[in-house]
PDB file of N, CA and C in Angstrom:
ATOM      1  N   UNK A   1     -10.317   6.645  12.004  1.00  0.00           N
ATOM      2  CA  UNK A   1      -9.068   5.986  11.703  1.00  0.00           C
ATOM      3  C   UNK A   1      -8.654   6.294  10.268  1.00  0.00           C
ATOM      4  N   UNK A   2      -7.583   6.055   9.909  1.00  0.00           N
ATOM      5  CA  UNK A   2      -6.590   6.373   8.928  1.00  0.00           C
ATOM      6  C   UNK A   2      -5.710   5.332   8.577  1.00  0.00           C
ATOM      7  N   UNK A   3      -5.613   5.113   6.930  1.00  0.00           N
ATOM      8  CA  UNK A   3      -4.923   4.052   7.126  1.00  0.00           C
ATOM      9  C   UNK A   3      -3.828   4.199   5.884  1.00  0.00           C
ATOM     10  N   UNK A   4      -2.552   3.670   6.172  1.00  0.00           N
ATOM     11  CA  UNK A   4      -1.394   3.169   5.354  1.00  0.00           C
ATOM     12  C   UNK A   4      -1.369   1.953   4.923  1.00  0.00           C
ATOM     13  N   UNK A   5      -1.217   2.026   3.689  1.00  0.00           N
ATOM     14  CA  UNK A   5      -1.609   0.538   2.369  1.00  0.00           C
ATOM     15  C   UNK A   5      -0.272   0.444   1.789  1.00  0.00           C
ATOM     16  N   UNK A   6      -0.267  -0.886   1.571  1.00  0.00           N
ATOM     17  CA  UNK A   6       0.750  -1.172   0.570  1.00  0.00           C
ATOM     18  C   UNK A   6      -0.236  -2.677  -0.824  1.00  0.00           C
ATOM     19  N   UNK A   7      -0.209  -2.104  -1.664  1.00  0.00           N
ATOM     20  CA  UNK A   7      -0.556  -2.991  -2.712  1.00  0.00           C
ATOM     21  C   UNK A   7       0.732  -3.488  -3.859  1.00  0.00           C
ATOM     22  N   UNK A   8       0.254  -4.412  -3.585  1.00  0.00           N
ATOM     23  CA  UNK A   8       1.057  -5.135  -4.754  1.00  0.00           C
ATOM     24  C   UNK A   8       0.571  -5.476  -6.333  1.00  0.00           C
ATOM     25  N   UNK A   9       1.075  -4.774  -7.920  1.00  0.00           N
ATOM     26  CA  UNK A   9       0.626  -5.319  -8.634  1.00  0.00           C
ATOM     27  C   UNK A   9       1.164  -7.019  -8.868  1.00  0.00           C
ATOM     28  N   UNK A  10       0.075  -7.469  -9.621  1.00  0.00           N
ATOM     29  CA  UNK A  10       0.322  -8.929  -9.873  1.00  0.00           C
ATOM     30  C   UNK A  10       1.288  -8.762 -11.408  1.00  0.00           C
ATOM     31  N   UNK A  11       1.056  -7.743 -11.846  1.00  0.00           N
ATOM     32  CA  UNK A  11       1.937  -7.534 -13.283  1.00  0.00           C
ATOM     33  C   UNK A  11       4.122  -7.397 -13.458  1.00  0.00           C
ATOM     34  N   UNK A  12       3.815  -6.579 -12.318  1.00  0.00           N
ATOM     35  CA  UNK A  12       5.432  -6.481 -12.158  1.00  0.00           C
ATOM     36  C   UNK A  12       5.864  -6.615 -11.325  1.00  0.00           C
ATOM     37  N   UNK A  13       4.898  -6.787 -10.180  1.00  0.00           N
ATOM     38  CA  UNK A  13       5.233  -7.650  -8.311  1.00  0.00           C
ATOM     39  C   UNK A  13       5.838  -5.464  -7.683  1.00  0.00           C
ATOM     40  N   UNK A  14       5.383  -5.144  -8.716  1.00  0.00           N
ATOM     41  CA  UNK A  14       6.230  -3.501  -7.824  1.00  0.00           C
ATOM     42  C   UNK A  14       4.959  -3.278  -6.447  1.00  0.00           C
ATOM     43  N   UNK A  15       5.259  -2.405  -5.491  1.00  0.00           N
ATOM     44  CA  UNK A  15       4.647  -2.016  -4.508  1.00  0.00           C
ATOM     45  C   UNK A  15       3.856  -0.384  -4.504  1.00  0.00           C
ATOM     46  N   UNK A  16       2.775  -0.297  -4.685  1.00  0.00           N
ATOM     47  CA  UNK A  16       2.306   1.546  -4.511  1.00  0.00           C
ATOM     48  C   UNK A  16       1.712   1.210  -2.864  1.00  0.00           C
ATOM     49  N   UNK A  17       2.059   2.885  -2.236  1.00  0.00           N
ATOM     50  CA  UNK A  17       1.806   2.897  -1.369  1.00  0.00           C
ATOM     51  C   UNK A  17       0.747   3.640  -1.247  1.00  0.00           C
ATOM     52  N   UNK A  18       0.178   4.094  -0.108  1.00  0.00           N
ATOM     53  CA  UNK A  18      -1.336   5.215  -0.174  1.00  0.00           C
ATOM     54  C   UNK A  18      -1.753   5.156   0.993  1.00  0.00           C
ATOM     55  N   UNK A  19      -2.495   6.364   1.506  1.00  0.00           N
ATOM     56  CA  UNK A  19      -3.106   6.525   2.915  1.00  0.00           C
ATOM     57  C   UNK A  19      -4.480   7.090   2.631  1.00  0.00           C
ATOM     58  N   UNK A  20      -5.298   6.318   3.680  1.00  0.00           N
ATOM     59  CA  UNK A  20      -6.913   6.899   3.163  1.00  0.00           C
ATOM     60  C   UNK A  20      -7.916   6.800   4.333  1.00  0.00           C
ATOM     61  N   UNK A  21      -8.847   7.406   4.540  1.00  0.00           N
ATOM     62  CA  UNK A  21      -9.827   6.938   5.609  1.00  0.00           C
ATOM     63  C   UNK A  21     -10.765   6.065   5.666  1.00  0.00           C
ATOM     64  N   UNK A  22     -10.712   5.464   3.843  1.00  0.00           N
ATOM     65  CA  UNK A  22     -11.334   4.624   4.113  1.00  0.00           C
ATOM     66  C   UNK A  22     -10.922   3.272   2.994  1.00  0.00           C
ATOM     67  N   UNK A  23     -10.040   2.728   3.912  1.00  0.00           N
ATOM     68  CA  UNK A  23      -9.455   1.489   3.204  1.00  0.00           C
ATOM     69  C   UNK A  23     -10.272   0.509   1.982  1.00  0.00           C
ATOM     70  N   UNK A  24     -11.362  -0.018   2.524  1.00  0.00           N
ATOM     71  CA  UNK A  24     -12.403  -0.415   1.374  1.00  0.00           C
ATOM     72  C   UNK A  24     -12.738  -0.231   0.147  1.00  0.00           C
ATOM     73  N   UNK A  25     -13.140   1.535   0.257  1.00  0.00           N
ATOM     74  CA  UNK A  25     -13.653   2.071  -0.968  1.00  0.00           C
ATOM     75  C   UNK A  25     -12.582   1.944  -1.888  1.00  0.00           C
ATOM     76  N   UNK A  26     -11.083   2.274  -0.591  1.00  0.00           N
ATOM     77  CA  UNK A  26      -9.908   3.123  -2.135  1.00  0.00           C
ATOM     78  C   UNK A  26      -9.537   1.416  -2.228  1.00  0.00           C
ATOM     79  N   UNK A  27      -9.353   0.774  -1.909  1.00  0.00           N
ATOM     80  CA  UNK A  27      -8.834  -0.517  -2.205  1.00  0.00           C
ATOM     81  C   UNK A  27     -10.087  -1.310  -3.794  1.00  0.00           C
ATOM     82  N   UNK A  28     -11.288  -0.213  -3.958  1.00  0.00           N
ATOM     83  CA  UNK A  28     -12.485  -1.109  -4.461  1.00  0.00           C
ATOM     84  C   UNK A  28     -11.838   0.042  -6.134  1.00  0.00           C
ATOM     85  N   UNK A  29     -11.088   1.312  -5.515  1.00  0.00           N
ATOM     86  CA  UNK A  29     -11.271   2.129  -6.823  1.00  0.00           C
ATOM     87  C   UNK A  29     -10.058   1.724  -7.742  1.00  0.00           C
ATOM     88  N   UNK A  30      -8.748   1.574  -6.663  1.00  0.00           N
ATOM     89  CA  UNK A  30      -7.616   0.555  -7.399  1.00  0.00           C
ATOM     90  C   UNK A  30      -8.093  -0.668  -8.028  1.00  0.00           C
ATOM     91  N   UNK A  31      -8.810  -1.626  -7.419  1.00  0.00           N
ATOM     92  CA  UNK A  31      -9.038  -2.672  -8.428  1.00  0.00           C
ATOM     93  C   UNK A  31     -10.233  -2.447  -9.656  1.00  0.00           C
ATOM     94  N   UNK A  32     -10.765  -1.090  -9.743  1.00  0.00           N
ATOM     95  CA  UNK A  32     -11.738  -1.113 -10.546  1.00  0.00           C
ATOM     96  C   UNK A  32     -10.731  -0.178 -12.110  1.00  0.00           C
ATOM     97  N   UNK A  33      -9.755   0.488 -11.617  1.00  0.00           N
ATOM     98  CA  UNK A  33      -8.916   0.564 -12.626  1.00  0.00           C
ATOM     99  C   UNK A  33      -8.810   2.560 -12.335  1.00  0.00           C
ATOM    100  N   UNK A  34      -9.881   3.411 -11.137  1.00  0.00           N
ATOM    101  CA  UNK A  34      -9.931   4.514 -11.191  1.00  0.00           C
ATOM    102  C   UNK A  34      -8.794   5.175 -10.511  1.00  0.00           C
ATOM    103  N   UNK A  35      -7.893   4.637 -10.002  1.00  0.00           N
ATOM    104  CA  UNK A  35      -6.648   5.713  -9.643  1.00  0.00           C
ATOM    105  C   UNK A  35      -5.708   5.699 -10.529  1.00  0.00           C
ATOM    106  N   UNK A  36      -5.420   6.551 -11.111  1.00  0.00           N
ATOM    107  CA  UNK A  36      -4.337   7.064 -12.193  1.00  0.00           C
ATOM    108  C   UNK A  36      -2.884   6.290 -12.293  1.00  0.00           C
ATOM    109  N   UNK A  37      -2.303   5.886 -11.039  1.00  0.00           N
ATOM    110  CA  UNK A  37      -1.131   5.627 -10.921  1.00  0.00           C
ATOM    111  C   UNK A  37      -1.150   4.856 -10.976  1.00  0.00           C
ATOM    112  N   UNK A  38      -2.154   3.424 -10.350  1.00  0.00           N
ATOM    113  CA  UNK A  38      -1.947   2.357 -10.990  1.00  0.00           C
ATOM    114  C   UNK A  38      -2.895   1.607 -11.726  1.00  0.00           C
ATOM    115  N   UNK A  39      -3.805   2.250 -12.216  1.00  0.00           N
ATOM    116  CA  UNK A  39      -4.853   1.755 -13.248  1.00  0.00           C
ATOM    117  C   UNK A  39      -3.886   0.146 -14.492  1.00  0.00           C
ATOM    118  N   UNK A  40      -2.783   1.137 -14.889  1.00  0.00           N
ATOM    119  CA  UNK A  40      -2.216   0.208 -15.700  1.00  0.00           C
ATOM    120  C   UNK A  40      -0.982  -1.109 -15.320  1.00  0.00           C
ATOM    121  N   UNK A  41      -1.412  -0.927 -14.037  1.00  0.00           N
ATOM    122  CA  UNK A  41      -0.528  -2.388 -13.218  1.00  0.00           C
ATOM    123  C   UNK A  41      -1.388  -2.837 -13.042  1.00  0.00           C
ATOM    124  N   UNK A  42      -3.008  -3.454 -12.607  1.00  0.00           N
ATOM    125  CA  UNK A  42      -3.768  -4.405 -12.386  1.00  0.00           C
ATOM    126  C   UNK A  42      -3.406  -5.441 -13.083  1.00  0.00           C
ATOM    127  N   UNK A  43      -4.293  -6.266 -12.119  1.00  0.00           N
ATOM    128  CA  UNK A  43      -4.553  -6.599 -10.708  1.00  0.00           C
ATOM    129  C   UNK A  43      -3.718  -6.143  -9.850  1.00  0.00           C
ATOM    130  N   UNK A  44      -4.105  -5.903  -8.989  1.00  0.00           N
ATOM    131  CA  UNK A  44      -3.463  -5.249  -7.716  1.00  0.00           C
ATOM    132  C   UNK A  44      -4.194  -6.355  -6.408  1.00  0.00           C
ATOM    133  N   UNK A  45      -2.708  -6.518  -5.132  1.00  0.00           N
ATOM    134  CA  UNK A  45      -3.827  -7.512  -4.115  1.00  0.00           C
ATOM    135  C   UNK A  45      -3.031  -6.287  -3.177  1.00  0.00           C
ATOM    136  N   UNK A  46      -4.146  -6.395  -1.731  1.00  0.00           N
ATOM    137  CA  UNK A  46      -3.316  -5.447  -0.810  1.00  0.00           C
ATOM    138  C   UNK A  46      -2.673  -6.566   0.143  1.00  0.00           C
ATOM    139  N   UNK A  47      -1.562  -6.094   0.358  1.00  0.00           N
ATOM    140  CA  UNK A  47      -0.379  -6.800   1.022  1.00  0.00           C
ATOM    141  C   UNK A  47      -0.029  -6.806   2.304  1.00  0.00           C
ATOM    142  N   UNK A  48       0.067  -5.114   2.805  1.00  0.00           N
ATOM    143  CA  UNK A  48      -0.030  -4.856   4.287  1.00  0.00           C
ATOM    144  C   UNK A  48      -0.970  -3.663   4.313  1.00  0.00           C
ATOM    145  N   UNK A  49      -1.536  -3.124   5.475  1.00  0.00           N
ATOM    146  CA  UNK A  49      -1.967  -1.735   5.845  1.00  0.00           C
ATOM    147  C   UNK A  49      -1.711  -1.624   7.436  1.00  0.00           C
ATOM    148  N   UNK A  50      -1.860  -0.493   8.208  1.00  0.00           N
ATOM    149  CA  UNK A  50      -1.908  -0.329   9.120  1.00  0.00           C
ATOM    150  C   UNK A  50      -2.457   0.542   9.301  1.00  0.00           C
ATOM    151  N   UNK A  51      -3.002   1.227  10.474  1.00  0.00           N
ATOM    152  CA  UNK A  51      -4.394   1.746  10.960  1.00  0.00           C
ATOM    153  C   UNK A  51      -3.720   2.902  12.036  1.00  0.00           C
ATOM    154  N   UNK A  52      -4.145   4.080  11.750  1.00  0.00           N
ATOM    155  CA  UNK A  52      -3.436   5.204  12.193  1.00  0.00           C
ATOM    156  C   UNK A  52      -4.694   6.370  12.941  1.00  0.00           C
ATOM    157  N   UNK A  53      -4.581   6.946  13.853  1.00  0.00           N
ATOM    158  CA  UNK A  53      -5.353   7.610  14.458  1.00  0.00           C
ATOM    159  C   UNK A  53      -5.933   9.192  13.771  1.00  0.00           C
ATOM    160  N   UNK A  54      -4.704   9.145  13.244  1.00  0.00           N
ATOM    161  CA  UNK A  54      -5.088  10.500  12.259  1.00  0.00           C
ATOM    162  C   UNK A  54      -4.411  10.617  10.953  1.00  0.00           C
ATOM    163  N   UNK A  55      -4.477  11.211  10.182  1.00  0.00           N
ATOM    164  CA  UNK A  55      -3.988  12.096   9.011  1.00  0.00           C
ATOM    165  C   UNK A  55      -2.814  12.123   9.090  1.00  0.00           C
ATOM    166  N   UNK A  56      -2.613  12.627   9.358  1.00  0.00           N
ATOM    167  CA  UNK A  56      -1.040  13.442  10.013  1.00  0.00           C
ATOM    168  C   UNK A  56      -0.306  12.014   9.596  1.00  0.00           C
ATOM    169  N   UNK A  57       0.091  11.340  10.734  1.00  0.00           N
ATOM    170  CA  UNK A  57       0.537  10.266  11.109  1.00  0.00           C
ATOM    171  C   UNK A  57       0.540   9.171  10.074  1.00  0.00           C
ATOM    172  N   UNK A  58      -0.933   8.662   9.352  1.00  0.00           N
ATOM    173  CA  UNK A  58      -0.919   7.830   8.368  1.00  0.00           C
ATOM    174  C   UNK A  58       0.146   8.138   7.138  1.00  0.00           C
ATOM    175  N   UNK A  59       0.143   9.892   6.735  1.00  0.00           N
ATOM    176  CA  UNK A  59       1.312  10.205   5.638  1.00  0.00           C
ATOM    177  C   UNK A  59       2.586  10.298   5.821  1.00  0.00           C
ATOM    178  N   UNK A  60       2.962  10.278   7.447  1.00  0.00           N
ATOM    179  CA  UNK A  60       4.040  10.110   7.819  1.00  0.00           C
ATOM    180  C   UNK A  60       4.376   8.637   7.991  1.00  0.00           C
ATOM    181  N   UNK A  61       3.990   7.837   7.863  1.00  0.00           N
ATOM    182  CA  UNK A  61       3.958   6.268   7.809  1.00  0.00           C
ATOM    183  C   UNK A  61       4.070   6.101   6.249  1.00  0.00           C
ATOM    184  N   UNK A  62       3.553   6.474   5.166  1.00  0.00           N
ATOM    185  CA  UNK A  62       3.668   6.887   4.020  1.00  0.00           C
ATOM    186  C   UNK A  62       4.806   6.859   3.611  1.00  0.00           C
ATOM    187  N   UNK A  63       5.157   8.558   3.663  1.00  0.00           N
ATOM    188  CA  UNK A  63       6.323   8.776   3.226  1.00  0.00           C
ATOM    189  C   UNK A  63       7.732   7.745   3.932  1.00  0.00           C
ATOM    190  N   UNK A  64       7.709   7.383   5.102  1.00  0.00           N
ATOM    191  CA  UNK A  64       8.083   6.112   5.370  1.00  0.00           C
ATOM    192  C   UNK A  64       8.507   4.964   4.587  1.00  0.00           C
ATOM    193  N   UNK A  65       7.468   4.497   4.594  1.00  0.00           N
ATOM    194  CA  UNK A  65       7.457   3.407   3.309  1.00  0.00           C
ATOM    195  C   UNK A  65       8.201   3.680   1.981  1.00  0.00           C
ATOM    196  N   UNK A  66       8.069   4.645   1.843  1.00  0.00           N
ATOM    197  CA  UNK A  66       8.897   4.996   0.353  1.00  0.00           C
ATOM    198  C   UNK A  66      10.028   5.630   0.590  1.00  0.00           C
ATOM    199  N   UNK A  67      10.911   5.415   1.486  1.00  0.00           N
ATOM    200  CA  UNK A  67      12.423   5.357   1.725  1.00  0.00           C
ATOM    201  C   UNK A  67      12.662   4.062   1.884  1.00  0.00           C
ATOM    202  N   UNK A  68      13.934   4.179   1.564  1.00  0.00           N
ATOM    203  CA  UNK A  68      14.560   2.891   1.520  1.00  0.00           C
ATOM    204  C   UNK A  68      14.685   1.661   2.677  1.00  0.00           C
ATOM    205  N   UNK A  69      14.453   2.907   4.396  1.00  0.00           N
ATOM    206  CA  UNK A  69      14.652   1.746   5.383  1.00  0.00           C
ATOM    207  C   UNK A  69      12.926   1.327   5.280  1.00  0.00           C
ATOM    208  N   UNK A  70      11.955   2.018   4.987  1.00  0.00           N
ATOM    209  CA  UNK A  70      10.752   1.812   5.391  1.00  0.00           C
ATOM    210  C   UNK A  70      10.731   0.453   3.970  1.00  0.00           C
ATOM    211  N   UNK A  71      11.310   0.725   2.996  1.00  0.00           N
ATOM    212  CA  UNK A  71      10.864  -0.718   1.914  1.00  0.00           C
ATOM    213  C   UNK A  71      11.724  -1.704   2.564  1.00  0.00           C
ATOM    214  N   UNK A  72      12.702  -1.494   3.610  1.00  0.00           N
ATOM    215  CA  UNK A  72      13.542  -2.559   4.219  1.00  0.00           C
ATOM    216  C   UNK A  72      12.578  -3.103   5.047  1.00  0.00           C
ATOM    217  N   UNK A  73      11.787  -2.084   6.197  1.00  0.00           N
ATOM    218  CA  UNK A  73      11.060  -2.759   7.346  1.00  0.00           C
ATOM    219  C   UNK A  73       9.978  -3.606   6.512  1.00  0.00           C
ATOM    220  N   UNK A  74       9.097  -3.491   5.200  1.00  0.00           N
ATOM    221  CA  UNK A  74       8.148  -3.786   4.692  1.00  0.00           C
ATOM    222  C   UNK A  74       8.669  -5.725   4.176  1.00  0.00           C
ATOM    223  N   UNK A  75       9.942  -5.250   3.937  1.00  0.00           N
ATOM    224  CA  UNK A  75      10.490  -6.680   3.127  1.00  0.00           C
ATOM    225  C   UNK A  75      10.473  -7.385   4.349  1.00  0.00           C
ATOM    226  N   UNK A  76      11.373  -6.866   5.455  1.00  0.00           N
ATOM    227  CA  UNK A  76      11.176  -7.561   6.583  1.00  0.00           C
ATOM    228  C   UNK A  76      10.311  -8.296   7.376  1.00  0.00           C
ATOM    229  N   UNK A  77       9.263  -7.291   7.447  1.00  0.00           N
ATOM    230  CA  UNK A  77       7.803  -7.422   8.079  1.00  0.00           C
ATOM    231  C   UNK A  77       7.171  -8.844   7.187  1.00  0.00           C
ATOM    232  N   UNK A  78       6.981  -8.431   5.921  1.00  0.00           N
ATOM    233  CA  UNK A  78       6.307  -9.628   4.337  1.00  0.00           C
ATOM    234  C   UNK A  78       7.228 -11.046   4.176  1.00  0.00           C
ATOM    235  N   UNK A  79       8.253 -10.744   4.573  1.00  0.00           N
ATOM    236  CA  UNK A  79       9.424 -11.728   4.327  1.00  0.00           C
ATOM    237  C   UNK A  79       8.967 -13.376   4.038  1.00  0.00           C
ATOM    238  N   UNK A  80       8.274 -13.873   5.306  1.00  0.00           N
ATOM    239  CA  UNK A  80       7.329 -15.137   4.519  1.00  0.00           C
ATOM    240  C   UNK A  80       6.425 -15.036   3.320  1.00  0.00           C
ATOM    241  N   UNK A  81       5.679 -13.445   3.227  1.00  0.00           N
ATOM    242  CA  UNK A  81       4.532 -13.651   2.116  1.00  0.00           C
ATOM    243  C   UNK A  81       5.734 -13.660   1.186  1.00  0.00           C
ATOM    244  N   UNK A  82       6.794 -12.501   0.973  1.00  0.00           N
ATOM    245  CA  UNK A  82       7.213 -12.243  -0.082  1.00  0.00           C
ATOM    246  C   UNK A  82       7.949 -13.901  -0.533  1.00  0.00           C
ATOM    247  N   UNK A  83       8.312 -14.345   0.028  1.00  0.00           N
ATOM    248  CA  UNK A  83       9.524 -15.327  -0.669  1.00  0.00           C
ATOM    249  C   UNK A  83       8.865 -17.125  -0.595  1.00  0.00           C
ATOM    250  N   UNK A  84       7.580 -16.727  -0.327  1.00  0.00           N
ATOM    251  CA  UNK A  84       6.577 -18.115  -0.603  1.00  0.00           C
ATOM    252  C   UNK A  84       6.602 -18.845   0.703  1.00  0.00           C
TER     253      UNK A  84
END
């Protein structure tokens, strides 16, 4: 399995997205401060993911997310977490 993440920093509430095979580890290297992109937004909590059969598919769920309807479906989808 393969998976599509969405984390949230706690610093500016912004969203990074990411696909990985193994949700755990990369979710353990973001909060330890080792991925580049968001080392300097921590804390970071993960918000949504979803679980994809392959590669392929998880970055196409990805790149998804980072268009505008995919941050629409995400607001949509979060809509209770996001607004309390």
């Amino acid at each position: 399995m393969y998976y599509t993440y969405v984390l949230q920093s706690e610093v500016d509430g912004q969203f990074y997205t990411g696909y990985t095979k193994d949700l755990k580890l990369r979710f353990d290297q973001h909060k330890k401060g080792q991925v580049e992109s968001t080392k300097r937004r921590l804390p970071l909590k993960l918000i949504y993911y979803e679980a994809c059969l392959n590669s392929e598919d998880a970055q196409k769920r990805e790149s998804y997310f980072k268009t505008y309807n995919g941050k629409r479906f995400l607001h949509k989808r979060l809509k209770s977490y996001l607004t309390g």
